[in-house]
Structures are given as C-alpha cells and as structure tokens.
C-alpha atoms as a PDB file:
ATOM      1  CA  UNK A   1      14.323 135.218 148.949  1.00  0.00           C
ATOM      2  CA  UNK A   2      14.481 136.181 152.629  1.00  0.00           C
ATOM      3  CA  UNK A   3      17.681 136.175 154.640  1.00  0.00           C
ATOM      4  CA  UNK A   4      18.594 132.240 155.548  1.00  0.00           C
ATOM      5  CA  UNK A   5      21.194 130.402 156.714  1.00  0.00           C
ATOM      6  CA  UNK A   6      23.677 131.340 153.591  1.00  0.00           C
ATOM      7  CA  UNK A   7      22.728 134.530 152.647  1.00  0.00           C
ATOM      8  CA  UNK A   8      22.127 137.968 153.823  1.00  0.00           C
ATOM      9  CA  UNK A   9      19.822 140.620 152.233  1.00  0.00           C
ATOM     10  CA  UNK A  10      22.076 143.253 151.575  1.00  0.00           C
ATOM     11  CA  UNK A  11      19.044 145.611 148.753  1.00  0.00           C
ATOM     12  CA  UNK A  12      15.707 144.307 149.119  1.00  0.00           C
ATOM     13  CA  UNK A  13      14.815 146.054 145.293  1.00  0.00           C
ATOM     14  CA  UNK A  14      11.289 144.921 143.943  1.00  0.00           C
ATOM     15  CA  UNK A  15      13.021 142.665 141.508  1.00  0.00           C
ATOM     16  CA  UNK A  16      13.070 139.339 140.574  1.00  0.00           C
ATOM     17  CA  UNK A  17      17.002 140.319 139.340  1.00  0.00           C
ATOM     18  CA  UNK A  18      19.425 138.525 141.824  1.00  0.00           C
ATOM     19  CA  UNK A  19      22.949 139.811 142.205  1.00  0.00           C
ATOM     20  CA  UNK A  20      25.046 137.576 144.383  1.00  0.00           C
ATOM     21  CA  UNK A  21      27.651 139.105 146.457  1.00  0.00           C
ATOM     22  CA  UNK A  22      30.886 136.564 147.777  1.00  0.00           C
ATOM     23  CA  UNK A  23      32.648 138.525 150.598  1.00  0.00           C
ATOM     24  CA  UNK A  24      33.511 137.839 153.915  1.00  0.00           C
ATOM     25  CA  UNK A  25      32.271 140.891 155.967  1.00  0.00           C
ATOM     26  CA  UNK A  26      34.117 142.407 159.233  1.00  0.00           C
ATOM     27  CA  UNK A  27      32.337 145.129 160.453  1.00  0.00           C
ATOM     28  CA  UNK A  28      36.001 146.841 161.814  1.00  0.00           C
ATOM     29  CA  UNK A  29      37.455 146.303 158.261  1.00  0.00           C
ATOM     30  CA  UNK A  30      38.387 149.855 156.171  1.00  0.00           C
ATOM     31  CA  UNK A  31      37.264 148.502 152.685  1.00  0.00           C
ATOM     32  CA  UNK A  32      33.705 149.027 151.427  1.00  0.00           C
ATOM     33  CA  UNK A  33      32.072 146.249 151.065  1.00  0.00           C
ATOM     34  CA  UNK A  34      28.782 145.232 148.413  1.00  0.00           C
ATOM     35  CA  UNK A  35      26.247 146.871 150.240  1.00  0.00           C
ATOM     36  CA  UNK A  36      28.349 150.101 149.233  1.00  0.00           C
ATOM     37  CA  UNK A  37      28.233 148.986 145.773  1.00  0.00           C
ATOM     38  CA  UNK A  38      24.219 147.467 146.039  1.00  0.00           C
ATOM     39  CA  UNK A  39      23.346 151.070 147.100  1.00  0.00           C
ATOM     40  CA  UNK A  40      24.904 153.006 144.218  1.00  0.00           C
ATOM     41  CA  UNK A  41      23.871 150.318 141.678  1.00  0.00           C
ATOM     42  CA  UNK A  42      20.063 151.034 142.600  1.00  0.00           C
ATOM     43  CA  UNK A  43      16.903 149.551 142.505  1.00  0.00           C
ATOM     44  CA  UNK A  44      17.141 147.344 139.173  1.00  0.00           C
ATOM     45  CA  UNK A  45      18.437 144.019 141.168  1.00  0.00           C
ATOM     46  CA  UNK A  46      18.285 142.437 144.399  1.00  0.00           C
ATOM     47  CA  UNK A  47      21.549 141.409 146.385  1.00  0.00           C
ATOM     48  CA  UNK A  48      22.198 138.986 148.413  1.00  0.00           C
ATOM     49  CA  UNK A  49      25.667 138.443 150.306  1.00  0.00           C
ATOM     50  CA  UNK A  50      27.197 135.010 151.517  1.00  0.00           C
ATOM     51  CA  UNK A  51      26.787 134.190 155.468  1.00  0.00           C
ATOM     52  CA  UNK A  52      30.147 132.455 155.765  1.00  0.00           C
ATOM     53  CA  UNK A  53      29.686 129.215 157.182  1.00  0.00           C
ATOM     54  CA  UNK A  54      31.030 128.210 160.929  1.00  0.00           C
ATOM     55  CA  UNK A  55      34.175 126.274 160.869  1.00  0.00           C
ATOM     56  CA  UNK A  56      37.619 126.410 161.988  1.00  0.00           C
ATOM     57  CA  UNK A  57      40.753 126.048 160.628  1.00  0.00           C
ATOM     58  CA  UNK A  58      41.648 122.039 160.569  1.00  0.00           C
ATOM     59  CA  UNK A  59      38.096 121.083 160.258  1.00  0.00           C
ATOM     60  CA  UNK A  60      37.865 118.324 157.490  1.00  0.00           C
ATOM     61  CA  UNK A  61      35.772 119.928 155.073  1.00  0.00           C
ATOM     62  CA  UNK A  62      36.585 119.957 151.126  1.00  0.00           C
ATOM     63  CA  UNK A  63      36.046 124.006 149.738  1.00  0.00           C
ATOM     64  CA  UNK A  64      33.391 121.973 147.172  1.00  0.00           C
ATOM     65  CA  UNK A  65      31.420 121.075 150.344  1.00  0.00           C
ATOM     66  CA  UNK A  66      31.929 124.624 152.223  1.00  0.00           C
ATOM     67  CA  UNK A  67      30.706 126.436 149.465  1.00  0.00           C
ATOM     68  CA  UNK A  68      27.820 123.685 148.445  1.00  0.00           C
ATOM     69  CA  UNK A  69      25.423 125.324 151.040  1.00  0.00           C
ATOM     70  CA  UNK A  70      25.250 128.477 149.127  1.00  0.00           C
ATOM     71  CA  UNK A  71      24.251 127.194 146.077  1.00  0.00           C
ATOM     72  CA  UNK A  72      21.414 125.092 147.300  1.00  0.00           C
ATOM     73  CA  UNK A  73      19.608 127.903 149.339  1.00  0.00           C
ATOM     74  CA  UNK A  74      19.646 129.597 145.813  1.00  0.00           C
ATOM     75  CA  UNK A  75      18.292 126.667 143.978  1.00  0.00           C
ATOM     76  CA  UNK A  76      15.812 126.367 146.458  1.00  0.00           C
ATOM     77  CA  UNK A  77      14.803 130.140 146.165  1.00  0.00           C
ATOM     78  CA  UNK A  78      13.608 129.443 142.496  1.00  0.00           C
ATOM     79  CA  UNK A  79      15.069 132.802 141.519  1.00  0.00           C
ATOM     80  CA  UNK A  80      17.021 133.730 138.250  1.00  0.00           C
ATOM     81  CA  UNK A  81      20.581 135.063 140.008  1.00  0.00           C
ATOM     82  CA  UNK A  82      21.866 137.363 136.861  1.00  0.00           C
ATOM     83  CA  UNK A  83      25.659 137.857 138.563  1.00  0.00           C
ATOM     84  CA  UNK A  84      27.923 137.016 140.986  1.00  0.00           C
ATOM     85  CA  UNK A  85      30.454 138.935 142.482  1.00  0.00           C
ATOM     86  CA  UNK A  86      33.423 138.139 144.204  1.00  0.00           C
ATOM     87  CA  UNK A  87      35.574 140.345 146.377  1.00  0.00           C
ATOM     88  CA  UNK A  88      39.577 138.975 147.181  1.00  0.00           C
ATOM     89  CA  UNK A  89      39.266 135.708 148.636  1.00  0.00           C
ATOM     90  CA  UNK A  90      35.354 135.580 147.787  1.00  0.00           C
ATOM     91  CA  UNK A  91      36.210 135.427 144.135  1.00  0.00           C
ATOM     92  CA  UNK A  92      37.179 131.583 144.443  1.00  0.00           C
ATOM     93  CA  UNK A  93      33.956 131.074 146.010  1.00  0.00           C
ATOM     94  CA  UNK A  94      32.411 133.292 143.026  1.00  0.00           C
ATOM     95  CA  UNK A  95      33.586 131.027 140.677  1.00  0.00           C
ATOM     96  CA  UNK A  96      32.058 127.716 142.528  1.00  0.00           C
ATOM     97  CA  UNK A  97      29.200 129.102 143.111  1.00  0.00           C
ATOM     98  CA  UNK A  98      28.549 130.042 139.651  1.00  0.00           C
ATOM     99  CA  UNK A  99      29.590 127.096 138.188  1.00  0.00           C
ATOM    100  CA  UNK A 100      27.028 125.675 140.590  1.00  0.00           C
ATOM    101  CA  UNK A 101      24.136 127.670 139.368  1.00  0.00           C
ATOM    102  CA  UNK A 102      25.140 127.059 136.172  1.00  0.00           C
ATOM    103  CA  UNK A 103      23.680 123.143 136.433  1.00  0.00           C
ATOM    104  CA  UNK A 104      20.351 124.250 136.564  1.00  0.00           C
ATOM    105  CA  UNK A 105      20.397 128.042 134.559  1.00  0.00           C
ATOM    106  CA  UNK A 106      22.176 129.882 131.883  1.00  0.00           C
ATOM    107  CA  UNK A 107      25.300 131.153 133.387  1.00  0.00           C
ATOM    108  CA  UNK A 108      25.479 134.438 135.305  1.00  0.00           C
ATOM    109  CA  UNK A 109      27.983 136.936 134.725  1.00  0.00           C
ATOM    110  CA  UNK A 110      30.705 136.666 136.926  1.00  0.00           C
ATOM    111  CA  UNK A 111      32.789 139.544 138.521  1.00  0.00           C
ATOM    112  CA  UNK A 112      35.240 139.868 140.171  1.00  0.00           C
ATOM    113  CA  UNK A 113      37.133 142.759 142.572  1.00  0.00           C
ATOM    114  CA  UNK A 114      40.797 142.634 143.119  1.00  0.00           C
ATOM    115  CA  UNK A 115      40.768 139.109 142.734  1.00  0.00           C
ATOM    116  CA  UNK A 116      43.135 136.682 145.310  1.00  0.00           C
ATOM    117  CA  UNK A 117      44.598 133.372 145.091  1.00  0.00           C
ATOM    118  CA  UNK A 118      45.170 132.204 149.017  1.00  0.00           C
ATOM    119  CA  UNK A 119      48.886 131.406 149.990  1.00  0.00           C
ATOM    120  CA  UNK A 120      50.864 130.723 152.998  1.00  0.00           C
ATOM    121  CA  UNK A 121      52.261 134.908 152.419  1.00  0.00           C
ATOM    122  CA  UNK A 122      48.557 135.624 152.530  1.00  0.00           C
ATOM    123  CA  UNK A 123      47.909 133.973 156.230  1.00  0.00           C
ATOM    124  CA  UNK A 124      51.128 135.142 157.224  1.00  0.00           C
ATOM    125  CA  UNK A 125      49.915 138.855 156.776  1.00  0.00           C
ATOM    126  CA  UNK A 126      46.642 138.333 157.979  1.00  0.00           C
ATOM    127  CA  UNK A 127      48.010 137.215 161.171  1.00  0.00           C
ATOM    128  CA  UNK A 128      50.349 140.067 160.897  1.00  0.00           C
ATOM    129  CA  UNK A 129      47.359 142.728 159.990  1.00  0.00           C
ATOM    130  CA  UNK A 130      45.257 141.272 163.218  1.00  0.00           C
ATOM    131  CA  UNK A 131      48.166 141.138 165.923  1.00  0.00           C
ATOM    132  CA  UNK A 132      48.397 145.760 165.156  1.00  0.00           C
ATOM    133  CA  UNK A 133      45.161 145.864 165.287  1.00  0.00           C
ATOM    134  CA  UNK A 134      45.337 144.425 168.949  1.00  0.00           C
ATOM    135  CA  UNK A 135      49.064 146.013 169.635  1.00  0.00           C
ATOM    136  CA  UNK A 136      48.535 148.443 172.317  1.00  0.00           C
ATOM    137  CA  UNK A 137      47.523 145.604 174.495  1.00  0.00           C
ATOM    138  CA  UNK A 138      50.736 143.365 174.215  1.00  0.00           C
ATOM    139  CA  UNK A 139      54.406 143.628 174.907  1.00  0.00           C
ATOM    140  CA  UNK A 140      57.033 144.611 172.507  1.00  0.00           C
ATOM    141  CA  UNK A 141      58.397 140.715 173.074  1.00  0.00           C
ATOM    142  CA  UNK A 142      54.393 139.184 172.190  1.00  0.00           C
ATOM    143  CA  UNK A 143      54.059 141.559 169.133  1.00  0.00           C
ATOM    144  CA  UNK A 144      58.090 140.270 168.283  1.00  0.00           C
ATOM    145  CA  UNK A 145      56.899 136.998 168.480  1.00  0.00           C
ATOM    146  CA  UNK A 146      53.778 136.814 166.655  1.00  0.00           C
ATOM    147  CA  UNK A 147      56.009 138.710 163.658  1.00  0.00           C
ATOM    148  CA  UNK A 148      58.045 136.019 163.449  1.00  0.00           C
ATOM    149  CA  UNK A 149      55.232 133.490 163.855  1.00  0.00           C
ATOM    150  CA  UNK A 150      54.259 135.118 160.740  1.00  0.00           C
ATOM    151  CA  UNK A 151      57.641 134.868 158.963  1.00  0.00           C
ATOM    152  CA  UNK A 152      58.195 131.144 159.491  1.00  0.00           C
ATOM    153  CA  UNK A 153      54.474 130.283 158.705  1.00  0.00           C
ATOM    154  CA  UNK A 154      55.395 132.303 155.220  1.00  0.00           C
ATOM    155  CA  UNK A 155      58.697 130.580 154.803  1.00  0.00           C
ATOM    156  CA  UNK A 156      57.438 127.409 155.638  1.00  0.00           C
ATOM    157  CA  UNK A 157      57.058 124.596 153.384  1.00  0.00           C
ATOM    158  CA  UNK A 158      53.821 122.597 153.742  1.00  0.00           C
ATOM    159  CA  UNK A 159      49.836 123.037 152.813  1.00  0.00           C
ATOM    160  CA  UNK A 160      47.874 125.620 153.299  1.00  0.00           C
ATOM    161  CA  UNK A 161      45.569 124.051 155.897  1.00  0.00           C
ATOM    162  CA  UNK A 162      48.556 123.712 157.944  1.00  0.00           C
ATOM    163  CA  UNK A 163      49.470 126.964 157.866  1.00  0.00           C
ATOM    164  CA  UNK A 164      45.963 128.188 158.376  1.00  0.00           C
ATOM    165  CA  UNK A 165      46.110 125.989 162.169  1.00  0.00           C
ATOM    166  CA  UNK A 166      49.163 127.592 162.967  1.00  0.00           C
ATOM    167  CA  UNK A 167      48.294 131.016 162.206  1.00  0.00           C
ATOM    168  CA  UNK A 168      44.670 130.715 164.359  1.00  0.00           C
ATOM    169  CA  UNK A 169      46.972 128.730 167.013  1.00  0.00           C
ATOM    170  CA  UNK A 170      49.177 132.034 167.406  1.00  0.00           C
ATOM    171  CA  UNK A 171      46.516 134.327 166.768  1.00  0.00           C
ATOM    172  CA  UNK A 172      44.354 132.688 169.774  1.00  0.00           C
ATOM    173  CA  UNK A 173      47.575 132.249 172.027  1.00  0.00           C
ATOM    174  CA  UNK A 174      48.258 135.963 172.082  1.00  0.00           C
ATOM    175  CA  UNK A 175      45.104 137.591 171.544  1.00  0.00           C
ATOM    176  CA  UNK A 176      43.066 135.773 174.591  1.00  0.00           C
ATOM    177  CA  UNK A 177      46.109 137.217 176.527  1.00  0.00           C
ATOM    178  CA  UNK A 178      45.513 140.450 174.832  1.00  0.00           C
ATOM    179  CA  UNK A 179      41.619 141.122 175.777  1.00  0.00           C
ATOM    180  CA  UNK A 180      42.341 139.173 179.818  1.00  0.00           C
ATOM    181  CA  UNK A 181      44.350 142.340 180.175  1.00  0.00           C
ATOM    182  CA  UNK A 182      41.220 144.718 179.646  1.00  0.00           C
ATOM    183  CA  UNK A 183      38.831 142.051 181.282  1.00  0.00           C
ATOM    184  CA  UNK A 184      37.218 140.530 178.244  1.00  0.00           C
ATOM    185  CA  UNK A 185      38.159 137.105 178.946  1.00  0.00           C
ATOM    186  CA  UNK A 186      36.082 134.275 178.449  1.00  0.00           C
ATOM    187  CA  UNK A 187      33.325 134.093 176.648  1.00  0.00           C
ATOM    188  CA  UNK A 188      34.006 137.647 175.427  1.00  0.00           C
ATOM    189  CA  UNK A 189      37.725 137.271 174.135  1.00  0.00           C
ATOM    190  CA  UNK A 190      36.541 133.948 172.645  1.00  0.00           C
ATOM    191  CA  UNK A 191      33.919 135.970 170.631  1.00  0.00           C
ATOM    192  CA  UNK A 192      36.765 138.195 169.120  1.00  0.00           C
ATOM    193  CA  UNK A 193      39.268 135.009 168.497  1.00  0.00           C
ATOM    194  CA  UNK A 194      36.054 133.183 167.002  1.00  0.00           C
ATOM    195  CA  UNK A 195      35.822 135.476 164.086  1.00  0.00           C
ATOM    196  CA  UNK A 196      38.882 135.628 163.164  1.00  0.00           C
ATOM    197  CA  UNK A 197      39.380 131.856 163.150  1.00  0.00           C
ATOM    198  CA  UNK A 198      36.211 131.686 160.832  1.00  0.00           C
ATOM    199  CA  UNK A 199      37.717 134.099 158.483  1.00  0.00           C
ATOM    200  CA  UNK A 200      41.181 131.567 158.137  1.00  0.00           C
ATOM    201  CA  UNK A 201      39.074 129.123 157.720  1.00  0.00           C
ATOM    202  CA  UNK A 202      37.465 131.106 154.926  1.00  0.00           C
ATOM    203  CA  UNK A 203      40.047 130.988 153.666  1.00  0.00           C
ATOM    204  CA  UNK A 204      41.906 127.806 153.829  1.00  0.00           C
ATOM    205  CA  UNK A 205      39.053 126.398 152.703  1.00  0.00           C
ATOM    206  CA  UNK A 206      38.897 128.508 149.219  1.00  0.00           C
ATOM    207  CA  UNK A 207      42.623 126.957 148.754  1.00  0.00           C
ATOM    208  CA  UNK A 208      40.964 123.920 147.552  1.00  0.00           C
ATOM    209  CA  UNK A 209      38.865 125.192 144.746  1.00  0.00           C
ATOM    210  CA  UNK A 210      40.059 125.975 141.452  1.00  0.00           C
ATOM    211  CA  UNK A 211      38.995 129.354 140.052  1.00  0.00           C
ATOM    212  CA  UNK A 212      40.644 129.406 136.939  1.00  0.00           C
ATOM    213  CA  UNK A 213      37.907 127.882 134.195  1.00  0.00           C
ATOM    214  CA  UNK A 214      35.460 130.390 135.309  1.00  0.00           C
ATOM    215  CA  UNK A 215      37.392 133.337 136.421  1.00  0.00           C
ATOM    216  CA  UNK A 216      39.106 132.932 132.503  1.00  0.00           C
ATOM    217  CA  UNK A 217      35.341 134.129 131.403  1.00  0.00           C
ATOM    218  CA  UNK A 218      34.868 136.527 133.811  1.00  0.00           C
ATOM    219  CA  UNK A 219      35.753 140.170 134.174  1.00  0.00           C
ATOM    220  CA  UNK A 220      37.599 141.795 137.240  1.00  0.00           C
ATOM    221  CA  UNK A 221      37.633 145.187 137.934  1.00  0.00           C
ATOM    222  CA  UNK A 222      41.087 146.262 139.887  1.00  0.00           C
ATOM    223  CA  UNK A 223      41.701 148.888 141.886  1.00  0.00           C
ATOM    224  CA  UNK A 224      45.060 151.102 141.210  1.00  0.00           C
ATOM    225  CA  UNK A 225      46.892 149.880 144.082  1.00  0.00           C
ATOM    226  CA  UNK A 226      45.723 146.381 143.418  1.00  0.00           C
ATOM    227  CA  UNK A 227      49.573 145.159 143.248  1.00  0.00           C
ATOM    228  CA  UNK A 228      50.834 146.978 146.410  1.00  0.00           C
ATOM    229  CA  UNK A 229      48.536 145.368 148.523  1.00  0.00           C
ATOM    230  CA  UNK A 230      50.726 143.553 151.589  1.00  0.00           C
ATOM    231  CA  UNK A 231      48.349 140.050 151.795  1.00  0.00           C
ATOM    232  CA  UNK A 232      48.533 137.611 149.346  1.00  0.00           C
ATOM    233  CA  UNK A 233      49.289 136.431 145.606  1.00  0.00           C
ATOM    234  CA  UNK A 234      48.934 140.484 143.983  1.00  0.00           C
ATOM    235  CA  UNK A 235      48.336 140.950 140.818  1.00  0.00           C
ATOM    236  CA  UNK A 236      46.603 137.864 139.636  1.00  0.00           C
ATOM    237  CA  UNK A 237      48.201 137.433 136.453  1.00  0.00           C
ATOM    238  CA  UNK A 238      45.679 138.837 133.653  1.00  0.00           C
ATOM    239  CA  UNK A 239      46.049 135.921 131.806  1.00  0.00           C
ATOM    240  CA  UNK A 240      44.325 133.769 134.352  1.00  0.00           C
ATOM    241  CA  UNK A 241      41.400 136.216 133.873  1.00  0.00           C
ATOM    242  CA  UNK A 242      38.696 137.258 131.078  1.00  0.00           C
ATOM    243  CA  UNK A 243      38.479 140.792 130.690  1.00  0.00           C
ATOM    244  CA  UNK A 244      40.205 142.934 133.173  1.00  0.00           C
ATOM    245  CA  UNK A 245      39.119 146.785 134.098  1.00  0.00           C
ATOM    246  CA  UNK A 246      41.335 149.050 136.340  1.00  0.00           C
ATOM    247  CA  UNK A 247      40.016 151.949 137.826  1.00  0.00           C
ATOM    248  CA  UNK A 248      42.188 154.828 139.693  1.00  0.00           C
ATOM    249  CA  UNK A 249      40.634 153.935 142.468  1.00  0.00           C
ATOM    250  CA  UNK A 250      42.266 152.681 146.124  1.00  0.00           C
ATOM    251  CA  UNK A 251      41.378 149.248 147.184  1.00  0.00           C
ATOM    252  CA  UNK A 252      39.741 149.955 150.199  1.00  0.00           C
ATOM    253  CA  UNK A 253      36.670 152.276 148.178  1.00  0.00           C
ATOM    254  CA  UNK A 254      36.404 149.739 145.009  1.00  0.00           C
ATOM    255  CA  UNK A 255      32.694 149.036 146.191  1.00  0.00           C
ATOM    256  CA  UNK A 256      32.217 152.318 147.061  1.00  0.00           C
ATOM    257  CA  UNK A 257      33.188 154.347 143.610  1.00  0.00           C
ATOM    258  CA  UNK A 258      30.664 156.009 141.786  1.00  0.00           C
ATOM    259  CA  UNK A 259      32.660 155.052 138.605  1.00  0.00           C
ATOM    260  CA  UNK A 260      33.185 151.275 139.444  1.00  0.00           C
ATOM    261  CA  UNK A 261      29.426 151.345 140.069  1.00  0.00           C
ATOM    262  CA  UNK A 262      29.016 152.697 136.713  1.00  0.00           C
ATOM    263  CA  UNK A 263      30.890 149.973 134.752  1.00  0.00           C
ATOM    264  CA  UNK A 264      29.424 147.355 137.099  1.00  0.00           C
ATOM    265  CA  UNK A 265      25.964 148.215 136.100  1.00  0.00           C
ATOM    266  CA  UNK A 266      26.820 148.205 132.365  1.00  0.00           C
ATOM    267  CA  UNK A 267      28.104 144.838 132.279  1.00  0.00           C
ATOM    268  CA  UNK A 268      24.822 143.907 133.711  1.00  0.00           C
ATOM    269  CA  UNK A 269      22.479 145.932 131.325  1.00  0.00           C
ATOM    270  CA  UNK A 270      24.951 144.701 128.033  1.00  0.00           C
ATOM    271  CA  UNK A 271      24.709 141.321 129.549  1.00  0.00           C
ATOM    272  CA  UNK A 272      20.759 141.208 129.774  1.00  0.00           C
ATOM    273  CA  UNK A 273      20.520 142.864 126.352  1.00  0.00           C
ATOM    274  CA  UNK A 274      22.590 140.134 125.129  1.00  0.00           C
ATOM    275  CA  UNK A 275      20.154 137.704 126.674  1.00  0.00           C
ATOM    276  CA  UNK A 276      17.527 139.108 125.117  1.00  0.00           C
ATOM    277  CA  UNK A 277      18.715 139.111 121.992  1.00  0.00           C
ATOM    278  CA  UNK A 278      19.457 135.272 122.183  1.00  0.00           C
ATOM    279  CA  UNK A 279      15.585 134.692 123.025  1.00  0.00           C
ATOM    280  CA  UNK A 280      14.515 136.715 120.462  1.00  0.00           C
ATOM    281  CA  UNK A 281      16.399 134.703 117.880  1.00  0.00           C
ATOM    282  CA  UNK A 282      15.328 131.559 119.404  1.00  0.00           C
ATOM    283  CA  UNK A 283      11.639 132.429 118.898  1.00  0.00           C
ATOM    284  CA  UNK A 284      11.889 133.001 115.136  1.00  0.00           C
ATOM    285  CA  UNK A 285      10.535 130.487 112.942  1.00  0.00           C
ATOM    286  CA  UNK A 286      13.530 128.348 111.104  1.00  0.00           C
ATOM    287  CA  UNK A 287      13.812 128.881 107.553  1.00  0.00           C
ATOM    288  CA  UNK A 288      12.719 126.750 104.679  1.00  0.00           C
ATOM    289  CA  UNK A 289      13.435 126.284 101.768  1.00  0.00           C
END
C-alpha cells in the first residue's frame, strides 16, 4: 500500500507482512520513533505509521470517528496487517485500530511501548515540556505564567477536552508572542502553534476510547524509567495489560534498542508460527469413527 492520507511508509520490505505503527511523530522530539525500530527489525514486514489527522482541540469529533480513517485505508489496501504497535498515547489508538481490523481478519498482535492513559497531569506537562523548549524567547513573568497555567489546568476539575482548549489556548497565547520576537510571525509562528495543537488534539481525542479489552491481550514492552517519566498516568498498572516485558533500556531509545528489536521480532515469528499451526490443523480431515 502506498503512502495515503492515513498512513506513512515508514520500510517499504518486499512483503505482503504489514506492521502498523500508532505514534504521533515530531521531528524535534528526543525519543526514537518506529522507523528506528522498522530498520533493526529488517526486511521480513512492511510498516506503515499513522498520519495523524488535522483537528484541533474542541473540535466535535468522537476518538471512534478520529481513529475510523485509519482503519478504512487498511481495509481498502486488501493487505493482511500481522501487528500493531502503539507508542504512549498511540497505544489507545493501537487498540481501536485493531479491534477495527479485527471485523474483517484474524486479530493482529498488538504491542505496545510504554503504554499511556491521557489525563489532565498529562496536558499539564505537555504544555509545561513545550513552553522550555521555547524559553529563551520569553520573560521570566510569561514562562511564570504558563507554569501555573499548567498547575491549575492539572488541579482542575473538569474533562479532558476542556483541559486540552485551555492548554492550546495558553500554549498559542505565549508562543505566537514567542516566535514575533525573532520575526516568525504569521503564517510562520502559526505553523509551529499548528502542530502542537494537532498533537493535544491527539490526544484529547484518545481520552475517549477505551483501551482496556484489547490492551488486556496484548503485550507491552517498558522501558526502565517507564515510571519516572514527568507526563501522564506512569506505570499503567500491569493488571490492565497482557503480558508485560521491561527492558533496561531509557525511554527515549525503546525503538531504537537492538534488544527490544529482538523480542519484538520474536513475538512476531512465535505469533505466525502459531498461525500456522492453526491452519495446519484446520486442513486435516475430521475423524471418524
């Protein structure tokens, strides 16, 4: 399947084997991300990676709907997807998206990296993480004020869709200032504000979709500093998960170890033995008596 409106080509392998990867790329962002992992895995499977779609945060959109576009362009594509992965927030959308493909094929293997459940602490430090990233260009009194944006939008009671508006209101608010100051205003700052509004809406969206039955047969693979990680719900607790495979690892290289590669392409190979073994049985001839 070529690159469309959902998906990305991330390994174009010579294989009919589709891996499905559920992240939410930056391209600023420290962490690896699946084509790290796609690379190391080799040339047995394809992968493809979600295109997130555009929206903004407050945009009346149920996460079924958001994530409904991905699973048609791979129904459409014909192809047999044997995984998908999810990565923090992508691992909600993992789990809709293969219960999706699960209507119309045998169920891929799901799994998952450092799984996350969205929160209002989880916007809170996002907001938090993007107004460093942009500190040298505001006061001490903006950067003050946007922390304790991000304090009352944690402490607050209320949904996470509202807190998701507030935290792209703030975000927009200060960071347009921000980027006026080194003359990318306009169109340019807007560019910058844009993507990070897309990624709250990401996820704000994913807030609305429960993971649970599928993650519950899934396996996640967690990194060693998986519970010291500042944004979000960390850990997931186990029991909300299948299997669950920690690696010494830091968070930021998970798709990028050599190891976690390793395990990642077992599952797959014990997983498409285990296939074959259910066809094989399937084809012999019933007993009589």
């Amino acid at each position: 399947m070529p690159d469309s409106g959902s998906w990305d080509v991330i390994f174009d392998a010579d294989s009919d084997q589709i891996i499905l990867g559920v992240d939410f790329p930056i391209n600023r962002r420290p962490e690896a991300g699946f084509a790290d992992l796609a690379a190391r895995i080799g040339p047995g499977y394809r992968f493809l990676q979600t295109k997130p779609p555009a929206a903004r945060p407050g945009q009346r959109l149920c996460g079924a709907a958001y994530a409904r576009s991905w699973v048609e362009d791979i129904q459409q594509g014909r192809h047999r997807v044997r995984a998908v992965l999810g990565y923090r927030a992508g691992s909600v959308y993992a789990a809709a998206i293969a219960a999706g493909i699960s209507q119309w094929q045998q169920a891929p293997e799901v799994i998952l990296f450092n799984p996350q459940l969205i929160s209002r602490n989880l916007l809170g430090a996002e907001l938090q993480r993007e107004i460093r990233a942009i500190s040298a260009l505001l006061s001490d009194d903006e950067i003050e004020r946007a922390d304790q944006a991000a304090t009352e939008i944690c402490e607050a009671a209320g949904s996470v869709a509202e807190a998701a508006a507030e935290v792209a209101s703030t975000y927009r608010e200060l960071s347009l200032v921000a980027y006026e100051r080194v003359g990318l205003g306009g169109v340019s700052g807007r560019k910058f504000t844009t993507c990070f509004e897309s990624y709250i809406s990401w996820l704000a969206m994913a807030d609305q979709i429960d993971p649970i039955p599928i993650w519950k047969q899934s396996t996640a693979i967690i990194s060693s500093n998986y519970a010291e990680l500042e944004s979000g719900e960390f850990p997931v607790d186990s029991r909300l998960l299948g299997r669950v495979i920690s690696f010494d690892t830091r968070y930021v290289d998970i798709l990028r170890s050599d190891s976690v590669a390793s395990a990642v392409f077992d599952l797959l190979a014990s997983r498409e033995l285990a296939d074959s073994s259910i066809r094989n049985v399937a084809r012999l001839p019933a007993e009589t008596g």
